[in-house]
C-alpha atoms as a PDB file:
ATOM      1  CA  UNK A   1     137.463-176.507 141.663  1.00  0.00           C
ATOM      2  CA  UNK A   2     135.192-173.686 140.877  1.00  0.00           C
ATOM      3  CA  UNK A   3     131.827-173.218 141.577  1.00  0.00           C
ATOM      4  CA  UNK A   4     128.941-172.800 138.938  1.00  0.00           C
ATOM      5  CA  UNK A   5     126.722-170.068 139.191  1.00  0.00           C
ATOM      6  CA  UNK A   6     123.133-170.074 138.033  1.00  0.00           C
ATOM      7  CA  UNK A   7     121.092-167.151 137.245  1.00  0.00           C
ATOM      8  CA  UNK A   8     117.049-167.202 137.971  1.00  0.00           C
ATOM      9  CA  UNK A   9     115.848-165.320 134.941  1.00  0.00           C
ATOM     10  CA  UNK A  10     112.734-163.785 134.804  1.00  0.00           C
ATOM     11  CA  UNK A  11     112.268-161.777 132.022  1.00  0.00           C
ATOM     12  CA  UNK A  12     114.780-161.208 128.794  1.00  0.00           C
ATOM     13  CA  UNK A  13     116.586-164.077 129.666  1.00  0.00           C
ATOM     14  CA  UNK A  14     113.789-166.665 129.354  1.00  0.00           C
ATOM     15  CA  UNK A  15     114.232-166.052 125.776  1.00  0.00           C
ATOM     16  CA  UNK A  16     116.876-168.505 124.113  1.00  0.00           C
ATOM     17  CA  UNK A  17     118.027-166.307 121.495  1.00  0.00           C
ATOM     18  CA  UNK A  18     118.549-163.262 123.862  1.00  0.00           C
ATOM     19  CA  UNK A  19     120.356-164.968 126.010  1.00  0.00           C
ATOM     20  CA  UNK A  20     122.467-166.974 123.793  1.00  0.00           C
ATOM     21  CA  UNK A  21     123.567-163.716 121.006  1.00  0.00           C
ATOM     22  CA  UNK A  22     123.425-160.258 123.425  1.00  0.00           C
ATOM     23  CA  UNK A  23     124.843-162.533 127.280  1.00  0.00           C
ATOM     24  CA  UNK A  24     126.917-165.660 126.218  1.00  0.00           C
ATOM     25  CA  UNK A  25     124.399-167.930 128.376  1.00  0.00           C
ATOM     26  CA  UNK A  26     124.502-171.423 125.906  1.00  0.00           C
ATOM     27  CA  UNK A  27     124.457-173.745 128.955  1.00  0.00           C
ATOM     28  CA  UNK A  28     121.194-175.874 129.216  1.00  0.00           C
ATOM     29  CA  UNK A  29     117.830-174.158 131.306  1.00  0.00           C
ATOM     30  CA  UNK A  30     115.990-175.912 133.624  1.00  0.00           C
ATOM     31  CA  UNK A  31     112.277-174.053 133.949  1.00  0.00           C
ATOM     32  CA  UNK A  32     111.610-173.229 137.932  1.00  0.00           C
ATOM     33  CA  UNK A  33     109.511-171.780 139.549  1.00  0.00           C
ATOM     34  CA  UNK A  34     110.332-169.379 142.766  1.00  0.00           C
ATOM     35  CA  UNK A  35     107.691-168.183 145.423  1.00  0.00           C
ATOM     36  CA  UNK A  36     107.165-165.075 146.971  1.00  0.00           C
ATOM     37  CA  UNK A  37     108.089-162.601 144.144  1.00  0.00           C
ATOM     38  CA  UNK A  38     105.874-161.147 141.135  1.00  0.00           C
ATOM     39  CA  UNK A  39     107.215-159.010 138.094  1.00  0.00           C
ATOM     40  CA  UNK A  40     106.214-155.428 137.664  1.00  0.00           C
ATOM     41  CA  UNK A  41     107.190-152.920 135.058  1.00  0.00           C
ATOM     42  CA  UNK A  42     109.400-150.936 137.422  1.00  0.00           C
ATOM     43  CA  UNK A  43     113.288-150.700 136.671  1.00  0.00           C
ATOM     44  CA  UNK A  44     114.040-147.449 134.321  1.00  0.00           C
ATOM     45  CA  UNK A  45     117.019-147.742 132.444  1.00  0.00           C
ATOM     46  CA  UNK A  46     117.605-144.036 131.910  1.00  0.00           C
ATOM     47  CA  UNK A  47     120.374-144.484 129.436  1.00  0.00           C
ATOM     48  CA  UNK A  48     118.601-146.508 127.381  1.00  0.00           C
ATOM     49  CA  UNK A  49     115.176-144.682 128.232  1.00  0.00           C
ATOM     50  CA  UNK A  50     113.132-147.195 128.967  1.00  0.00           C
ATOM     51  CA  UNK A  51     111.545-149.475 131.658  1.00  0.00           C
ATOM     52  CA  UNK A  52     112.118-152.953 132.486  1.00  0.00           C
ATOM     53  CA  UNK A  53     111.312-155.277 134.458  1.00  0.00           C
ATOM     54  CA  UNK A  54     111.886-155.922 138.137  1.00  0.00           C
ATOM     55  CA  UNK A  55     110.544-157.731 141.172  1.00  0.00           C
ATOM     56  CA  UNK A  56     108.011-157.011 144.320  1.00  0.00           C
ATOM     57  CA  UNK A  57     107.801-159.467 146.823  1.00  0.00           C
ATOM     58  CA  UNK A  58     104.679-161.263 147.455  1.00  0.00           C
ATOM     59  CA  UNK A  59     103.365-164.174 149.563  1.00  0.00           C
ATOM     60  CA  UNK A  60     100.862-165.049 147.738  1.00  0.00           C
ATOM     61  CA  UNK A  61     102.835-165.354 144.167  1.00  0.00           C
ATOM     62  CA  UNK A  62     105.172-167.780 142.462  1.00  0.00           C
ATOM     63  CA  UNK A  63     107.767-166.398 139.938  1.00  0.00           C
ATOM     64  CA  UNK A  64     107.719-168.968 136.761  1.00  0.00           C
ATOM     65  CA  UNK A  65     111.599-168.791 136.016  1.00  0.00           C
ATOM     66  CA  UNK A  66     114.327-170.321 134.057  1.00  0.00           C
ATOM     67  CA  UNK A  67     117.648-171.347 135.504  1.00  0.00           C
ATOM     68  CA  UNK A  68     120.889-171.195 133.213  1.00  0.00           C
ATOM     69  CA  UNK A  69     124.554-171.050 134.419  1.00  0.00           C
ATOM     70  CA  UNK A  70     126.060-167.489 134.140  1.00  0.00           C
ATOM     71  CA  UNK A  71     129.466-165.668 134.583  1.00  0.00           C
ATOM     72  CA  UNK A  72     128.836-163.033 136.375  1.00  0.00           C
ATOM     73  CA  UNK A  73     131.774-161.038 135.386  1.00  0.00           C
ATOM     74  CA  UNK A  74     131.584-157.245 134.594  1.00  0.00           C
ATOM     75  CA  UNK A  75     129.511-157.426 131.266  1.00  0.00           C
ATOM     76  CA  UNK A  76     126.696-158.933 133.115  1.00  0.00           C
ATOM     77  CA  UNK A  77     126.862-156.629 136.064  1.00  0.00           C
ATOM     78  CA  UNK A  78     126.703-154.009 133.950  1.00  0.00           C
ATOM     79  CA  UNK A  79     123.540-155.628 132.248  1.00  0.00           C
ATOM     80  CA  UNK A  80     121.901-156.339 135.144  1.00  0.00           C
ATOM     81  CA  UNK A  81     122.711-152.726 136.529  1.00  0.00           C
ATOM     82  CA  UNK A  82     120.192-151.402 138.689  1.00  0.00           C
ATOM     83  CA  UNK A  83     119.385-154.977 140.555  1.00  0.00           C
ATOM     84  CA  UNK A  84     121.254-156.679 143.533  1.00  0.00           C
ATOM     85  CA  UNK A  85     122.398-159.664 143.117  1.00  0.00           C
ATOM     86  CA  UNK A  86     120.364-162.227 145.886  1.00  0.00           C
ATOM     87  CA  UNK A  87     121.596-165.483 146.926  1.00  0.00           C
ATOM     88  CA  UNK A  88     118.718-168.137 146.605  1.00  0.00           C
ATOM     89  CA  UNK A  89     117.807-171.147 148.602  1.00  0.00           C
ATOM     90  CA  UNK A  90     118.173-173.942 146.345  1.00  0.00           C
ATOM     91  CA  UNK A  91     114.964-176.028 148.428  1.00  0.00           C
ATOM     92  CA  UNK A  92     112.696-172.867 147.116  1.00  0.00           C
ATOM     93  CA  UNK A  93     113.057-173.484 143.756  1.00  0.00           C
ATOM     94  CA  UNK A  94     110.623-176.148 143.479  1.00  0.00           C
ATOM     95  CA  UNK A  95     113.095-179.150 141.346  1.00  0.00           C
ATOM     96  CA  UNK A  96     114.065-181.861 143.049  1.00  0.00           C
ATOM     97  CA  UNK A  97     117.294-182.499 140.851  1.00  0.00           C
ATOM     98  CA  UNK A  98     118.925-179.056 140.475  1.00  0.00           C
ATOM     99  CA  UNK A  99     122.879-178.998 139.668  1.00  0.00           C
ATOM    100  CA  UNK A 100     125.159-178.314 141.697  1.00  0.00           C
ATOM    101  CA  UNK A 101     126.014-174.982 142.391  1.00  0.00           C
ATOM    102  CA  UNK A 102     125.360-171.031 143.828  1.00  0.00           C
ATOM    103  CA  UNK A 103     121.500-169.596 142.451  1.00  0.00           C
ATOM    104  CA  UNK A 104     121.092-166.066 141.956  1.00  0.00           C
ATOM    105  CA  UNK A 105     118.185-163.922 140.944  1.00  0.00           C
ATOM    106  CA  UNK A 106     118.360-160.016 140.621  1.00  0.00           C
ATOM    107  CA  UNK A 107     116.363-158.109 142.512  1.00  0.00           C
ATOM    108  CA  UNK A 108     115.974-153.842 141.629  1.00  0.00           C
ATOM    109  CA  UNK A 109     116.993-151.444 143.884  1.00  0.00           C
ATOM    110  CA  UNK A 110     113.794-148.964 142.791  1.00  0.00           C
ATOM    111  CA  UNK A 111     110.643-149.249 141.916  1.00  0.00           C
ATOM    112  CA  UNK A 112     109.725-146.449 139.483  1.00  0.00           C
ATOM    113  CA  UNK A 113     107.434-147.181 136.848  1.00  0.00           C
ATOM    114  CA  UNK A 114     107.158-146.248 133.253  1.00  0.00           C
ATOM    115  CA  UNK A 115     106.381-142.434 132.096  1.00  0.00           C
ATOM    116  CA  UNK A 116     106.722-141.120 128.680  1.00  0.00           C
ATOM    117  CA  UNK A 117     110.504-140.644 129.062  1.00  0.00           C
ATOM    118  CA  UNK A 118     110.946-144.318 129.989  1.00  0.00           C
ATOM    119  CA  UNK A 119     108.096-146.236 128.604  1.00  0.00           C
ATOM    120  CA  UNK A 120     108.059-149.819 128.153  1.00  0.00           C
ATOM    121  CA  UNK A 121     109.107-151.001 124.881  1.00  0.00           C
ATOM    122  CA  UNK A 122     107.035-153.509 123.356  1.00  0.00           C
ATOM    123  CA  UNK A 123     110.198-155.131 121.573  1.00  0.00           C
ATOM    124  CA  UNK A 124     111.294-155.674 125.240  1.00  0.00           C
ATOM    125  CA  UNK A 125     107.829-157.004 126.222  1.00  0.00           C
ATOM    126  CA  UNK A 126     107.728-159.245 122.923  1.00  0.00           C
ATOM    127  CA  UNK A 127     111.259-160.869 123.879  1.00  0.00           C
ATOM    128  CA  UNK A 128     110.076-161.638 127.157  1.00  0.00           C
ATOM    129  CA  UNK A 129     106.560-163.009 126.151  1.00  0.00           C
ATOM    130  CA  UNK A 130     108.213-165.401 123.405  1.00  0.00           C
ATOM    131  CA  UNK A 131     110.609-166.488 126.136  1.00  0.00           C
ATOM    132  CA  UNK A 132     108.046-167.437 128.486  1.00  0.00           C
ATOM    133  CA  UNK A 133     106.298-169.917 125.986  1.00  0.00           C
ATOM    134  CA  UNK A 134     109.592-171.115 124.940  1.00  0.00           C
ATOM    135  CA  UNK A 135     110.104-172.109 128.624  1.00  0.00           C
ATOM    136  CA  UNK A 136     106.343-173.161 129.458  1.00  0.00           C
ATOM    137  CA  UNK A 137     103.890-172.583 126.584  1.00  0.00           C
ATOM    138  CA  UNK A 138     100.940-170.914 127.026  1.00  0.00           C
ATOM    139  CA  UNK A 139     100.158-171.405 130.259  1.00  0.00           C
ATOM    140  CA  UNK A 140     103.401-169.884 131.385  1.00  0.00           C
ATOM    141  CA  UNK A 141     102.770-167.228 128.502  1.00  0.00           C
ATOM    142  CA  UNK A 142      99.131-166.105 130.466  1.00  0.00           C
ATOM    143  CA  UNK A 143     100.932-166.381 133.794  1.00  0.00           C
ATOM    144  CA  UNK A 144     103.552-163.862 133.062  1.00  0.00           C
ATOM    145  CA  UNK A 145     101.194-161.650 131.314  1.00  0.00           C
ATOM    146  CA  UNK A 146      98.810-161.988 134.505  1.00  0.00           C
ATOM    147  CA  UNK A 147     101.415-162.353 137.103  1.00  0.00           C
ATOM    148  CA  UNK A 148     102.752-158.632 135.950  1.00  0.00           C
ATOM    149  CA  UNK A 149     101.628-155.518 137.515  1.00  0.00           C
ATOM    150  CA  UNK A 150     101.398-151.901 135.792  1.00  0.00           C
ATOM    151  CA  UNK A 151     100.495-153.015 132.360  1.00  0.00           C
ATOM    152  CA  UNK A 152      98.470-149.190 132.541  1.00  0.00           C
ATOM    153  CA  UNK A 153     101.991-147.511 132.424  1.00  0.00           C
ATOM    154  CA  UNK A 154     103.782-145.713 129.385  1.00  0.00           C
ATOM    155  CA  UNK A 155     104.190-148.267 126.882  1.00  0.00           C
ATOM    156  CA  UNK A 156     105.092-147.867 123.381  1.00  0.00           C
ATOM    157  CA  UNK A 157     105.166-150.060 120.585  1.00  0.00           C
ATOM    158  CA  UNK A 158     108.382-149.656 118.607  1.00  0.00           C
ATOM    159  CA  UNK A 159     108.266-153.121 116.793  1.00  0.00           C
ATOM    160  CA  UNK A 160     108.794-150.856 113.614  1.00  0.00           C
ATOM    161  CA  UNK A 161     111.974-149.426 115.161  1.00  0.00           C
ATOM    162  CA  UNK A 162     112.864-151.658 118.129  1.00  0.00           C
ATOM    163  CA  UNK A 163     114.571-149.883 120.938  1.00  0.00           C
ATOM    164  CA  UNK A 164     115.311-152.882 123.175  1.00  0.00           C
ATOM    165  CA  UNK A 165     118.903-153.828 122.598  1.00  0.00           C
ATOM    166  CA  UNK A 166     118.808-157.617 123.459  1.00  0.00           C
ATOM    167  CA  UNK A 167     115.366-158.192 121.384  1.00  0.00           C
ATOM    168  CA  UNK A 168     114.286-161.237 120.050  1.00  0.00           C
ATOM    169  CA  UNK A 169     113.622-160.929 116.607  1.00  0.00           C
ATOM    170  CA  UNK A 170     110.000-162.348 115.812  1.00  0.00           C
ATOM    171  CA  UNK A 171     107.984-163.397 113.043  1.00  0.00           C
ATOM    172  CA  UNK A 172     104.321-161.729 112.193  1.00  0.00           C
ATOM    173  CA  UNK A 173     102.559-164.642 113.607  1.00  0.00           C
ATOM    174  CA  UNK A 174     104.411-164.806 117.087  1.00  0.00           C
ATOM    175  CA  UNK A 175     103.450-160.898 117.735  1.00  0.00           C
ATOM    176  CA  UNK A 176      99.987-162.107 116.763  1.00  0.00           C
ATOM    177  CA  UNK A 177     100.023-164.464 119.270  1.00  0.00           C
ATOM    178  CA  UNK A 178     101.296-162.231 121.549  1.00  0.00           C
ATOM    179  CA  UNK A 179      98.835-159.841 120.913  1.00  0.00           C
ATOM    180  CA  UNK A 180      96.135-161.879 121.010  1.00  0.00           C
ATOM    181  CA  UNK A 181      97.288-163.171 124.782  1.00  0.00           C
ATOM    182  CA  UNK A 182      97.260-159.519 125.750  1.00  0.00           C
ATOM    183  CA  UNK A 183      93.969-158.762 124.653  1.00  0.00           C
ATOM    184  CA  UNK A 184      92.391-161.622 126.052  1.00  0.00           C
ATOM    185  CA  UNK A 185      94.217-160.590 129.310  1.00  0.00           C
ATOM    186  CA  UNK A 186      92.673-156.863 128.779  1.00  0.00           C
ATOM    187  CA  UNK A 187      95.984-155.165 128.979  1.00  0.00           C
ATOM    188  CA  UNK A 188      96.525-154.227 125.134  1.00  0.00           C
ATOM    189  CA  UNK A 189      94.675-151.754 125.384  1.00  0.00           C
ATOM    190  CA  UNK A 190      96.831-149.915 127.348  1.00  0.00           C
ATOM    191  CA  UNK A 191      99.617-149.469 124.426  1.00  0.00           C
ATOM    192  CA  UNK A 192     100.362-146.660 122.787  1.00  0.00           C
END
């Protein structure tokens, strides 16, 4: 008998529909919530010139997450290039009835944040955003948006002419929700 693997995702992956279409994932999530760790803007994907997401450990943090069963076979090593793979302590994840199985959350290798080369796409930002209500509503929504350092980096908004491969697609009023949670949060202003 095999055993299940479960991914902690913390960014694209929150979102349903980039999970499901661009990684297989269509087994149920279970929200969680992981302390010690905040997001940052700091993993450049230089093929695909842009920054994402990665971790940097703090004490005095929780990571809001969601927890869905993954393959990890070579398509989603390769997706997850540029982040170790790190075992998890199922009594951290703050659920009392998690499933059975190994938990897994990837953590980069580098920190380098964004810089005109490699700025943060907003169609990346927007996928993760609408995946964080989807998992928790608003308040998770604020939390990410709050819980996420370097905001003040390169970050351009190609919702025009997406760049973010495994985007979400939204609807006018979802970016103006979006938008409106970054403003209160004072970091829209920081887009280019």
């Amino acid at each position: 008998m095999s055993v299940t693997d479960y991914m902690i995702g913390y960014g694209s992956i929150l979102s349903r529909h980039s999970r499901e279409t661009y990684s297989g994932m269509t087994g149920p999530a279970l929200k969680v919530a992981l302390p010690g760790w905040r997001r940052a803007w700091s993993v450049r994907y230089r093929d695909e010139a842009a920054t994402y997401l990665g971790l940097v450990e703090d004490a005095a943090s929780t990571l809001d997450a969601v927890l869905v069963p993954v393959e990890i076979n070579p398509e989603m090593r390769h997706r997850e290039r540029g982040y170790v793979w790190t075992p998890v302590e199922r009594s951290s994840l703050g659920v009392a009835d998690l499933p059975d199985g190994r938990f897994w959350i990837v953590v980069n290798t580098e920190h380098e944040t964004a810089d005109a080369d490699h700025p943060v796409p907003q169609s990346y930002v927007d996928t993760c955003l609408i995946g964080a209500f989807e998992t928790g509503g608003e308040d998770m929504l604020r939390a990410f948006i709050n819980g996420t350092d370097h905001w003040d980096q390169a970050w351009a908004n190609d919702r025009e002419c997406p760049v973010y491969p495994r985007l979400t697609p939204l609807g006018r009023n979802q970016r103006e929700m979006i938008d409106d949670h970054l403003q209160a949060a004072g970091v829209l202003k920081h887009r280019r």
